[in-house]
C-alpha atoms as a PDB file:
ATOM      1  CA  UNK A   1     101.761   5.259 246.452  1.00  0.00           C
ATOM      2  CA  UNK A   2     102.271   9.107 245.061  1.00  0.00           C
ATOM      3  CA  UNK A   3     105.785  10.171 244.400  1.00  0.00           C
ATOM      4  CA  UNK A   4     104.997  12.872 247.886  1.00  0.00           C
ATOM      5  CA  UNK A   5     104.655   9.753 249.841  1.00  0.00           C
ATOM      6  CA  UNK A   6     108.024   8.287 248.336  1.00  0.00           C
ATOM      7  CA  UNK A   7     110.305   9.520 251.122  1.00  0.00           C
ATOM      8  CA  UNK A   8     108.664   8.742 254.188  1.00  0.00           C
ATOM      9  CA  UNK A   9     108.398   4.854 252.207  1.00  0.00           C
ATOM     10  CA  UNK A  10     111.686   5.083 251.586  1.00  0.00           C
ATOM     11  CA  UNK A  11     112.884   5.505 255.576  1.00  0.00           C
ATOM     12  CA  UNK A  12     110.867   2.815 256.520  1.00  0.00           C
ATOM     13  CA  UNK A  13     112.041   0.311 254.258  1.00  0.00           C
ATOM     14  CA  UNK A  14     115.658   1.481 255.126  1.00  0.00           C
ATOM     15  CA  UNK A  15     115.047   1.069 259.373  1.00  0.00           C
ATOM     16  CA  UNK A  16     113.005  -2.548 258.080  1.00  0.00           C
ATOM     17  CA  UNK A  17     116.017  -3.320 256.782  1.00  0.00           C
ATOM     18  CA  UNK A  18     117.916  -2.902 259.739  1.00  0.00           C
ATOM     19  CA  UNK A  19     121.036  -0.592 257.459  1.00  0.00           C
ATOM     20  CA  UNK A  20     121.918   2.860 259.303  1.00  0.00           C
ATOM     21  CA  UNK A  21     121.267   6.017 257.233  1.00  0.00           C
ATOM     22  CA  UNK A  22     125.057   6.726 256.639  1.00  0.00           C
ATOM     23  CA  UNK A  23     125.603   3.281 254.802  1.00  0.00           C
ATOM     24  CA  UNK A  24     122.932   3.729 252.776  1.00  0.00           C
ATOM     25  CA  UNK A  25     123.382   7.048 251.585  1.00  0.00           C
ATOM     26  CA  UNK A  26     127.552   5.795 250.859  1.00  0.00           C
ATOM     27  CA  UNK A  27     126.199   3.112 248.534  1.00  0.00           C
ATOM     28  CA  UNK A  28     124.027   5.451 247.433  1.00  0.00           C
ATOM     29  CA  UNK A  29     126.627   8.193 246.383  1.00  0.00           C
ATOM     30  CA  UNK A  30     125.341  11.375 248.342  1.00  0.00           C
ATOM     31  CA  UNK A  31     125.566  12.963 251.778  1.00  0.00           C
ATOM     32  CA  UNK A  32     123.559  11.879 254.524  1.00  0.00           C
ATOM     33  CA  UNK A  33     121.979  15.367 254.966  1.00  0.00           C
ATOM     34  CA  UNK A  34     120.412  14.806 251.402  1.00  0.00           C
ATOM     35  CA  UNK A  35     119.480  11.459 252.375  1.00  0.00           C
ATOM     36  CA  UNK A  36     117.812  12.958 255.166  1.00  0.00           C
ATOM     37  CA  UNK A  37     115.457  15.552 253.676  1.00  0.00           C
ATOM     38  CA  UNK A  38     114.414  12.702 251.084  1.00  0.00           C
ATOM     39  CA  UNK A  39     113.196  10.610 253.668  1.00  0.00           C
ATOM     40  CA  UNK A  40     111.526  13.535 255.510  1.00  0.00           C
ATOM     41  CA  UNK A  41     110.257  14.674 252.390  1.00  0.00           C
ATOM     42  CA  UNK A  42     111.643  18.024 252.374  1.00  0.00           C
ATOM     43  CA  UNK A  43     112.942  17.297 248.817  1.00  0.00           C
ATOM     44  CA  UNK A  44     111.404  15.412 246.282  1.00  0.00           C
ATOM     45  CA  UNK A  45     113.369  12.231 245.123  1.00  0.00           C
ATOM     46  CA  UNK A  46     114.457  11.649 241.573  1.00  0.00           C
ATOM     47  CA  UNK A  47     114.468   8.673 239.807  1.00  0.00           C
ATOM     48  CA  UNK A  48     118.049   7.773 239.858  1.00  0.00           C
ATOM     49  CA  UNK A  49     117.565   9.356 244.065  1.00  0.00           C
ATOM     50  CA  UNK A  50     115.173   6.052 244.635  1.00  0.00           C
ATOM     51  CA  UNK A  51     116.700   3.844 242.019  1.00  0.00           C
ATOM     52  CA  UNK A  52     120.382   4.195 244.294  1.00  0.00           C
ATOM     53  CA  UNK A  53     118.542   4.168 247.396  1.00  0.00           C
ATOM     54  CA  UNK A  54     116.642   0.885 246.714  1.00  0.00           C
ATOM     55  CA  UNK A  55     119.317  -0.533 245.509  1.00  0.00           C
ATOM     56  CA  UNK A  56     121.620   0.276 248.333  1.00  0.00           C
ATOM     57  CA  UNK A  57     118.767  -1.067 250.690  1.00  0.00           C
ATOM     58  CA  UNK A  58     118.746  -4.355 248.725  1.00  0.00           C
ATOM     59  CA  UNK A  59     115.331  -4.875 248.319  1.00  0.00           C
ATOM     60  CA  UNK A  60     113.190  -7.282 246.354  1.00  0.00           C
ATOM     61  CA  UNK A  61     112.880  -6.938 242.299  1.00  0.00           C
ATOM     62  CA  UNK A  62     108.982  -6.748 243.352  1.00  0.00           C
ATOM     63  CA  UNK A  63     109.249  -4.179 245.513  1.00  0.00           C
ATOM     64  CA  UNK A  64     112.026  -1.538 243.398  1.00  0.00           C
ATOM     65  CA  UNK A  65     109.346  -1.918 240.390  1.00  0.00           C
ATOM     66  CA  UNK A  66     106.721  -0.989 242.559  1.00  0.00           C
ATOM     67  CA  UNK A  67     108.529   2.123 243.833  1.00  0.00           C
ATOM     68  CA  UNK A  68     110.370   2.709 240.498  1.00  0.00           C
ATOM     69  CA  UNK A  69     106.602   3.561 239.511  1.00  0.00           C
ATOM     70  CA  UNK A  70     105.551   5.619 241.560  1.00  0.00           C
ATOM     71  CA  UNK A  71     109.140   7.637 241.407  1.00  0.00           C
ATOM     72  CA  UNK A  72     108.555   7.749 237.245  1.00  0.00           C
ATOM     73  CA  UNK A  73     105.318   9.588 238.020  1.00  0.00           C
ATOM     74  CA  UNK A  74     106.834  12.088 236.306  1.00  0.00           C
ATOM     75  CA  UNK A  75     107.841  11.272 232.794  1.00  0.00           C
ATOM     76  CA  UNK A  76     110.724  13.663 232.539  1.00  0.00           C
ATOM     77  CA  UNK A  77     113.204  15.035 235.253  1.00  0.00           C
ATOM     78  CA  UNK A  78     115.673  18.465 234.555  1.00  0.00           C
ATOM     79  CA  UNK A  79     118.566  18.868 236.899  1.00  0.00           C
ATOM     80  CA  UNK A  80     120.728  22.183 235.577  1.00  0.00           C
ATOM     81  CA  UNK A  81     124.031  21.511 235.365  1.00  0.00           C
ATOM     82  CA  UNK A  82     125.084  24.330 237.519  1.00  0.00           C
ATOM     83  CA  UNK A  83     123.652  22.267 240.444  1.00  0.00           C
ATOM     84  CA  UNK A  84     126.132  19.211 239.519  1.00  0.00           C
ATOM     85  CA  UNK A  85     128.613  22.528 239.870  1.00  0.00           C
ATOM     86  CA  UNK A  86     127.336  22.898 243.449  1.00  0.00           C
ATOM     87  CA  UNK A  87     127.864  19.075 243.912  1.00  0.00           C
ATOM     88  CA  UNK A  88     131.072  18.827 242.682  1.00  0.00           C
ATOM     89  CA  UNK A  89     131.677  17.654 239.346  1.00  0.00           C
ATOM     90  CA  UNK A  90     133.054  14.407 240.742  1.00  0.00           C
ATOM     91  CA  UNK A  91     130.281  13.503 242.878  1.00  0.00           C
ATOM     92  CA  UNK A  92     128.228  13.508 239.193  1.00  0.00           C
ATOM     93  CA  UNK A  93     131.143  10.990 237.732  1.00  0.00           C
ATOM     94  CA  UNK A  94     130.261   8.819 241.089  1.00  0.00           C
ATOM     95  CA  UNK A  95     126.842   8.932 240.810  1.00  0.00           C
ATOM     96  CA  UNK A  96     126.539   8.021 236.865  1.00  0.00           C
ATOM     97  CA  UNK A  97     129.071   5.077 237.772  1.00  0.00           C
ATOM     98  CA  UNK A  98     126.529   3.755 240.225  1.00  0.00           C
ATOM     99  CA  UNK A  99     123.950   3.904 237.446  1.00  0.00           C
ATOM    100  CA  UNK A 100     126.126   2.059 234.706  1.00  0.00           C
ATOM    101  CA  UNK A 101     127.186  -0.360 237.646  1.00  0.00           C
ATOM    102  CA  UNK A 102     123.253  -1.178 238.043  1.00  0.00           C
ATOM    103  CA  UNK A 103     123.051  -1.237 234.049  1.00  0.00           C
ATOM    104  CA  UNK A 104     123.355  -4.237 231.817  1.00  0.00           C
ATOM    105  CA  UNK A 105     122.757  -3.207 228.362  1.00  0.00           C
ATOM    106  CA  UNK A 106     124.065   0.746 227.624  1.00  0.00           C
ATOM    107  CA  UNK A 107     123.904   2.748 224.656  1.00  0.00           C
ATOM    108  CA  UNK A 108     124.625   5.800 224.056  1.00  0.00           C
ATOM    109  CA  UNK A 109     124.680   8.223 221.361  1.00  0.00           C
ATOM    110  CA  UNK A 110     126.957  11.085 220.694  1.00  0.00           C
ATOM    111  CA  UNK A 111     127.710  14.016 218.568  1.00  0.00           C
ATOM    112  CA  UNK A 112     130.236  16.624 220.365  1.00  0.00           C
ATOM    113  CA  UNK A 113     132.715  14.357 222.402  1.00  0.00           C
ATOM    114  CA  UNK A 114     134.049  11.385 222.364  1.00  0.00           C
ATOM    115  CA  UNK A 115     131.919   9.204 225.155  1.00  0.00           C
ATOM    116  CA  UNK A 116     133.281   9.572 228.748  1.00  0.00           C
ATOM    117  CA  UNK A 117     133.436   5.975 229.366  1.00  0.00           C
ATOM    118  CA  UNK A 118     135.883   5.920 226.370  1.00  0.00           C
ATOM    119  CA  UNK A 119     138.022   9.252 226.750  1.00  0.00           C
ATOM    120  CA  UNK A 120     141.624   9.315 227.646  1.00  0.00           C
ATOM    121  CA  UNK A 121     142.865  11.199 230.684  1.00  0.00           C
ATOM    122  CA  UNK A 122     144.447  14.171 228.418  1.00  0.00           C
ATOM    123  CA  UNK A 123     141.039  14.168 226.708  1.00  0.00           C
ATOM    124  CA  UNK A 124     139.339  14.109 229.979  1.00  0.00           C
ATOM    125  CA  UNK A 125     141.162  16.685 231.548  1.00  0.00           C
ATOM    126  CA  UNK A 126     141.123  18.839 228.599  1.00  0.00           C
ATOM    127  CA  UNK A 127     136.776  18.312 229.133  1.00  0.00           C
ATOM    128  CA  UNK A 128     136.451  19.486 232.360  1.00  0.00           C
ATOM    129  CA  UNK A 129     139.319  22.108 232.466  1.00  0.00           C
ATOM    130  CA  UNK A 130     136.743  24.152 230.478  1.00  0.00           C
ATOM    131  CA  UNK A 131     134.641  24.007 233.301  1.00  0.00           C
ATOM    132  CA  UNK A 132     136.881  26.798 234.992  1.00  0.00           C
ATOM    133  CA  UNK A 133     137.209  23.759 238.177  1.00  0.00           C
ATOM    134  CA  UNK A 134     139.767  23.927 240.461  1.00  0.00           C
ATOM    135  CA  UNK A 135     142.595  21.916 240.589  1.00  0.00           C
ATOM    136  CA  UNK A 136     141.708  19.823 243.512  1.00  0.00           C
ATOM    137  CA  UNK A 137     138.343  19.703 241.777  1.00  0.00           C
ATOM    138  CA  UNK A 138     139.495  18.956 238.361  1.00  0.00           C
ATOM    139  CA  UNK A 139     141.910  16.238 239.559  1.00  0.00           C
ATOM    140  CA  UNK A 140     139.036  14.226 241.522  1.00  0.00           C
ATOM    141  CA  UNK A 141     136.690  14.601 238.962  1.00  0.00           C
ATOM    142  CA  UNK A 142     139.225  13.330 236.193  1.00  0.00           C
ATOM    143  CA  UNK A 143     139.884  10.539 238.356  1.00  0.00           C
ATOM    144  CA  UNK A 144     135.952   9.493 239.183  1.00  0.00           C
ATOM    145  CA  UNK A 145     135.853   9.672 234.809  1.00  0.00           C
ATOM    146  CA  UNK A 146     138.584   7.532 234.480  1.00  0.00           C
ATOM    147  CA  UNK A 147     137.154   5.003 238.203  1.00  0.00           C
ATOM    148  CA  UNK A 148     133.977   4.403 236.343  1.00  0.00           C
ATOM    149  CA  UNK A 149     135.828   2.923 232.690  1.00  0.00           C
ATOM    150  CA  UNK A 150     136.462  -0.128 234.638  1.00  0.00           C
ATOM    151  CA  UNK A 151     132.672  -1.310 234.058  1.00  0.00           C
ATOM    152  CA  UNK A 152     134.000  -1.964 230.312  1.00  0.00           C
ATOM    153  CA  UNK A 153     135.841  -4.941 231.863  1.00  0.00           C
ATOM    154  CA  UNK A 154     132.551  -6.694 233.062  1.00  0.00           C
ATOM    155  CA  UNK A 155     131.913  -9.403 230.274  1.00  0.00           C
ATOM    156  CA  UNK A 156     128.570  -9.436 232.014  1.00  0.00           C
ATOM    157  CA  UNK A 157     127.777  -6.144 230.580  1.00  0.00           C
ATOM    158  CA  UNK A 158     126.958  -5.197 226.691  1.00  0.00           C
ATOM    159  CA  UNK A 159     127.987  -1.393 225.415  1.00  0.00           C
ATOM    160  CA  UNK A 160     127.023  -0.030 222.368  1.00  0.00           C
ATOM    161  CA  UNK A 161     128.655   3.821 221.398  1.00  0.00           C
ATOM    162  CA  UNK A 162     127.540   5.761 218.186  1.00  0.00           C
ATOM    163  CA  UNK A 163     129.215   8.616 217.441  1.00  0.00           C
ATOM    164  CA  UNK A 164     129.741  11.100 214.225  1.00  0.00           C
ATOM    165  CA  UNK A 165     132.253  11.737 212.053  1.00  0.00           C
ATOM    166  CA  UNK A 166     132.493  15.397 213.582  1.00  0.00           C
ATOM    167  CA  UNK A 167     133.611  14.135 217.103  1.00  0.00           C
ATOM    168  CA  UNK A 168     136.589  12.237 215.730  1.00  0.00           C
ATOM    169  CA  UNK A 169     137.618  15.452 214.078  1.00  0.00           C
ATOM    170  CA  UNK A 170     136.651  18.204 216.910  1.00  0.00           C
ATOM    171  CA  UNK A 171     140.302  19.454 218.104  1.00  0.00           C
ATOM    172  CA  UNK A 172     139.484  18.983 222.300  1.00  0.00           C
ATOM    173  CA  UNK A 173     143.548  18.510 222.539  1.00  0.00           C
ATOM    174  CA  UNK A 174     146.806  18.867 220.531  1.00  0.00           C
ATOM    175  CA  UNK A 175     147.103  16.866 217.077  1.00  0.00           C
ATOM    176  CA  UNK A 176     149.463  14.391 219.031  1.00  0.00           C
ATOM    177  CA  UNK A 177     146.404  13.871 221.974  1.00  0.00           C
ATOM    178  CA  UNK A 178     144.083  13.656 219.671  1.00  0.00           C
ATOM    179  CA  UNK A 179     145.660  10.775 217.849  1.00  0.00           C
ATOM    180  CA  UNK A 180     146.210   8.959 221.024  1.00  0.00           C
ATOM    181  CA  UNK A 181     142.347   9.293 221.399  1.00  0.00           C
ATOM    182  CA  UNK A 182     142.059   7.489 218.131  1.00  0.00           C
ATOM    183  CA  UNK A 183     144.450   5.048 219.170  1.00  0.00           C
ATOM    184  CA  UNK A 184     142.377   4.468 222.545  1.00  0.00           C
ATOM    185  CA  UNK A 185     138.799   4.296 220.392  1.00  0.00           C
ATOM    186  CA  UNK A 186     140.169   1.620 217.940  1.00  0.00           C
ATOM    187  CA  UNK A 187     141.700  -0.267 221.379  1.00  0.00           C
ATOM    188  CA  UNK A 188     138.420  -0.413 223.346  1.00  0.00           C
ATOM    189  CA  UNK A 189     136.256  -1.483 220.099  1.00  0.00           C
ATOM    190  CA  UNK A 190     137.806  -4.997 219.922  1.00  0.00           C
ATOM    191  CA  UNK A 191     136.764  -5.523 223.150  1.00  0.00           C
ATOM    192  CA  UNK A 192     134.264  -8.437 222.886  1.00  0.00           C
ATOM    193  CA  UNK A 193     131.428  -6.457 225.167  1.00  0.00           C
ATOM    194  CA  UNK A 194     131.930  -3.179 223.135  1.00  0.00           C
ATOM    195  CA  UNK A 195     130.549  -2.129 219.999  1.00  0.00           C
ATOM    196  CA  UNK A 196     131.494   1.217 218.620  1.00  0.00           C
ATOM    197  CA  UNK A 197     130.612   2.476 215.790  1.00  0.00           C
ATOM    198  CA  UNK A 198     130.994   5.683 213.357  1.00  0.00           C
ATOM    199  CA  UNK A 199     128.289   7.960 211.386  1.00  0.00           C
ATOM    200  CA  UNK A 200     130.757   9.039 208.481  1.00  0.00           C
ATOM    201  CA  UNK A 201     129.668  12.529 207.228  1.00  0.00           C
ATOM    202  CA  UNK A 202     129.058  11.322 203.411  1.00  0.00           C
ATOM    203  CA  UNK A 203     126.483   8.814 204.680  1.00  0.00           C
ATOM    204  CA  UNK A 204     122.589   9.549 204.044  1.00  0.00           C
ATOM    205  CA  UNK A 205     121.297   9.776 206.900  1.00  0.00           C
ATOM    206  CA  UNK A 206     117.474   9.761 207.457  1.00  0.00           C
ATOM    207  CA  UNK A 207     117.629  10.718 211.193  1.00  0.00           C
ATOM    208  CA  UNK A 208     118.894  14.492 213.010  1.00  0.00           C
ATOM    209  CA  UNK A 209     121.518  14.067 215.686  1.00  0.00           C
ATOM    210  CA  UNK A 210     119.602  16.916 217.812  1.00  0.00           C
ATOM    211  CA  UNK A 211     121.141  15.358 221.274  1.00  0.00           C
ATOM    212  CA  UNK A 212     123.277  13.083 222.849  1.00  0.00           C
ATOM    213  CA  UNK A 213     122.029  10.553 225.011  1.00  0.00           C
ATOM    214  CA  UNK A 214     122.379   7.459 226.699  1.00  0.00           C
ATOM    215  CA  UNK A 215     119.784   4.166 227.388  1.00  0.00           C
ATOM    216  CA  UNK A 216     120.190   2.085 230.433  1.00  0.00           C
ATOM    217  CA  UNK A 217     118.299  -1.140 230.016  1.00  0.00           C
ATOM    218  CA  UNK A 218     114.976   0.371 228.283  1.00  0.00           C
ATOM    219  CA  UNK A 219     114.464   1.804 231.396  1.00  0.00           C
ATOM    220  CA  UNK A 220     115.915   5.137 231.939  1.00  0.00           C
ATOM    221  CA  UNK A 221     117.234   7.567 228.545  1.00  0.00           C
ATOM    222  CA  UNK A 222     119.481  10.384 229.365  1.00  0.00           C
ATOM    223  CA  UNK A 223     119.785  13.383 227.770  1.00  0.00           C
ATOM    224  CA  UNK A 224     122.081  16.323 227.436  1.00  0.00           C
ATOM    225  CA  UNK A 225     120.783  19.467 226.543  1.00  0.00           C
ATOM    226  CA  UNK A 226     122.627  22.698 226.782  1.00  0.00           C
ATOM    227  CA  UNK A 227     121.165  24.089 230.513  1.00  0.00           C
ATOM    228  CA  UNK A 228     120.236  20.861 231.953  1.00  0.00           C
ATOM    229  CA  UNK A 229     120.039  17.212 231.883  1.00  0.00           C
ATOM    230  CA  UNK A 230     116.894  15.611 231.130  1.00  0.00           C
ATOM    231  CA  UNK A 231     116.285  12.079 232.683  1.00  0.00           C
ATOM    232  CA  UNK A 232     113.350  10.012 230.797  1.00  0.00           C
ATOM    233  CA  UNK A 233     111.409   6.951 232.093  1.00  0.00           C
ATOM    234  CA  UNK A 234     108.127   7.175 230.099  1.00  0.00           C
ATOM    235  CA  UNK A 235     108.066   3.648 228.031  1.00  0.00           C
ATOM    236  CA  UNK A 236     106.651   5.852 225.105  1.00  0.00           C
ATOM    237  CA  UNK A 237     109.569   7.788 225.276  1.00  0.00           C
ATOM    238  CA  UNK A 238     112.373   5.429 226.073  1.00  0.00           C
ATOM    239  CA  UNK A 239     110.765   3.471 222.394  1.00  0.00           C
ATOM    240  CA  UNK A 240     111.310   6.930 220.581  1.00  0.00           C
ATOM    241  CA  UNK A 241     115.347   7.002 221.286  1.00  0.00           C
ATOM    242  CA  UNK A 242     115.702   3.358 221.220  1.00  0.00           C
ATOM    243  CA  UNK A 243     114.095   3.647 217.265  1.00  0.00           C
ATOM    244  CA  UNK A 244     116.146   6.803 216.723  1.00  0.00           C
ATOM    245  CA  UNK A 245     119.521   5.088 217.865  1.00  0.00           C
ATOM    246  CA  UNK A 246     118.689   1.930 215.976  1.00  0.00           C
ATOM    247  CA  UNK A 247     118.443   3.935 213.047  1.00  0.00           C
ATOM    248  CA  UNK A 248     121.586   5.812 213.770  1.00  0.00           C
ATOM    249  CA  UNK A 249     123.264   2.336 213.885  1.00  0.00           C
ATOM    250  CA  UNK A 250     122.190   1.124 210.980  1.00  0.00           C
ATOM    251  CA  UNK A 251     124.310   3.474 208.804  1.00  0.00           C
ATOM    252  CA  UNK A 252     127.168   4.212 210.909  1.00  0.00           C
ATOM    253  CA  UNK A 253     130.752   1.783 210.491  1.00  0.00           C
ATOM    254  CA  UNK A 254     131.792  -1.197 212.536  1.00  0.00           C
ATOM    255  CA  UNK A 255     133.842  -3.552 213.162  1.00  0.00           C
ATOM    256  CA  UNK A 256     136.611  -2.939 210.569  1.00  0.00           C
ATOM    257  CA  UNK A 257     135.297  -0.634 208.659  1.00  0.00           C
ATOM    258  CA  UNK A 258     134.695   1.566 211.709  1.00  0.00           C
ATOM    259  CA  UNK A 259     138.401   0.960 212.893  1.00  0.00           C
ATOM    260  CA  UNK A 260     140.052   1.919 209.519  1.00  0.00           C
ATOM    261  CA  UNK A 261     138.278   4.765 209.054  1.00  0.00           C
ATOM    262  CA  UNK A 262     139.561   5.979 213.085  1.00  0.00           C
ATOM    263  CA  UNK A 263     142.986   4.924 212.116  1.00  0.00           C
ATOM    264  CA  UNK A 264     143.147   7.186 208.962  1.00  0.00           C
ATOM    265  CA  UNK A 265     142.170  10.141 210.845  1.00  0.00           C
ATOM    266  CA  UNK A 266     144.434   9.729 214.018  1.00  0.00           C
ATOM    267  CA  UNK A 267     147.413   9.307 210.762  1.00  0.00           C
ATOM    268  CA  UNK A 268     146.353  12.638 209.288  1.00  0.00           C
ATOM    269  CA  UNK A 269     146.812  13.777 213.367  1.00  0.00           C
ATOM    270  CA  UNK A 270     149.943  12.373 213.432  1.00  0.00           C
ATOM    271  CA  UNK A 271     151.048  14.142 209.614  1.00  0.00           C
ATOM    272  CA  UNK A 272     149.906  17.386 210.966  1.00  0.00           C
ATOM    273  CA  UNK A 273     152.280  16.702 214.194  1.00  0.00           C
ATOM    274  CA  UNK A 274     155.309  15.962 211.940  1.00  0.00           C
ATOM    275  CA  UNK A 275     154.637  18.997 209.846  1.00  0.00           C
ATOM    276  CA  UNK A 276     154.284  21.162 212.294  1.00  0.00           C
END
């Protein structure tokens, strides 16, 4: 199978299945209509497009792998982000909480914000209010940010965050905010299922941050760049971020360490409160 014939596959393991288009493409986080021209193959599908769909099918592991293949024809996707403007910012949050919901080991890597999955609502809010939203817009999409940080409580599910020094320090809200971020990171991290951990700025480092990104079960590697964001499914190149954020790991803080050095910057946020 070619990904051109994906589509046309797709619809006829959906009416096998006996599920009508609309449930499918509700589990599947997007509109019928786009549901639609995938199966008729007037738009190509993505990866995470026929990764929802089989899933909200509920077929066979044999089967998904076999169309997972053919739909990671291409090693590497670009969606701009001013399309996920088009879709609604909180349509995204819903469709990345799908993925992590279908995800069992995540990792993710991070050098300009705190992780979404581990933001507060201020923090949040203050993310997306640079997006120029509106404030019905802003409000749902805050709220699909903070819907998906429930996966944290599945014991079932590992989560491994790296971030820098730099993010802990980059002023997204008020000194006060801020410090109730730190609070919220140190929380979170004694979670049993959660390892966070810290690249301090006066450690050698041997790797570049270049991006942030995120693994899903060696299978998928996200990637953030400036105009658009990149999804990769080549083996080859899922190996080259998993080696890059083992590396990262290896010299950033845990545990204690990590949490100490959190707390002493969220009390030089709290100093700068009082002297202000």
């Amino acid at each position: 199978m070619n990904k051109a014939q994906l589509g046309p596959a797709l619809r006829a393991l959906r009416m096998a299945s006996g599920k009508e288009a609309k449930a499918v493409a509700r589990s599947a986080v997007m509109s019928a209509s786009k549901l639609s021209k995938l199966e008729t193959g007037r738009t190509a599908p993505s990866v995470t497009d026929v990764e929802r769909i089989l899933t909200a099918i509920g077929v066979s592991e044999e089967i998904k792998a076999q169309y997972m293949a053919a739909a990671r024809a291409e090693a590497t996707e670009a969606t701009a982000w001013r399309s996920y403007r088009r879709l609604g910012y909180h349509r995204k949050q819903q469709q990345i909480q799908a993925l992590e919901a279908q995800t069992t080991n995540l990792r993710l890597f991070q050098h300009s914000l705190v992780p979404g999955l581990l933001q507060t609502h201020d923090y949040i809010h203050a993310v997306f209010a640079r997006k120029r939203l509106g404030h019905e817009e802003l409000a749902k999409t805050v709220q699909a940010r903070l819907a998906r940080q429930a996966v944290l409580l599945d014991a079932a599910k590992s989560f491994s965050f790296i971030i820098t020094e730099s993010v802990l320090r980059w002023r997204i809200v008020p000194s006060t905010l801020m410090a109730q971020q730190m609070d919220a990171l140190i929380t979170v991290s004694r979670r049993p299922n959660v390892d966070v951990r810290v690249m301090p700025l006066t450690a050698p480092q041997t790797e570049f941050p270049g991006h942030s990104f995120s693994i899903k079960d060696d299978r998928m590697v996200n990637v953030e760049a400036i105009h658009a964001e990149l999804v990769v499914t080549d083996p080859r190149d899922i190996e080259l971020y998993v080696r890059k954020f083992e590396n990262f790991a290896a010299t950033a803080l845990a545990g204690d360490e990590m949490r100490a050095m959190v707390a002493s910057i969220r009390d030089g946020f709290l100093r700068e409160q009082e002297s202000g």
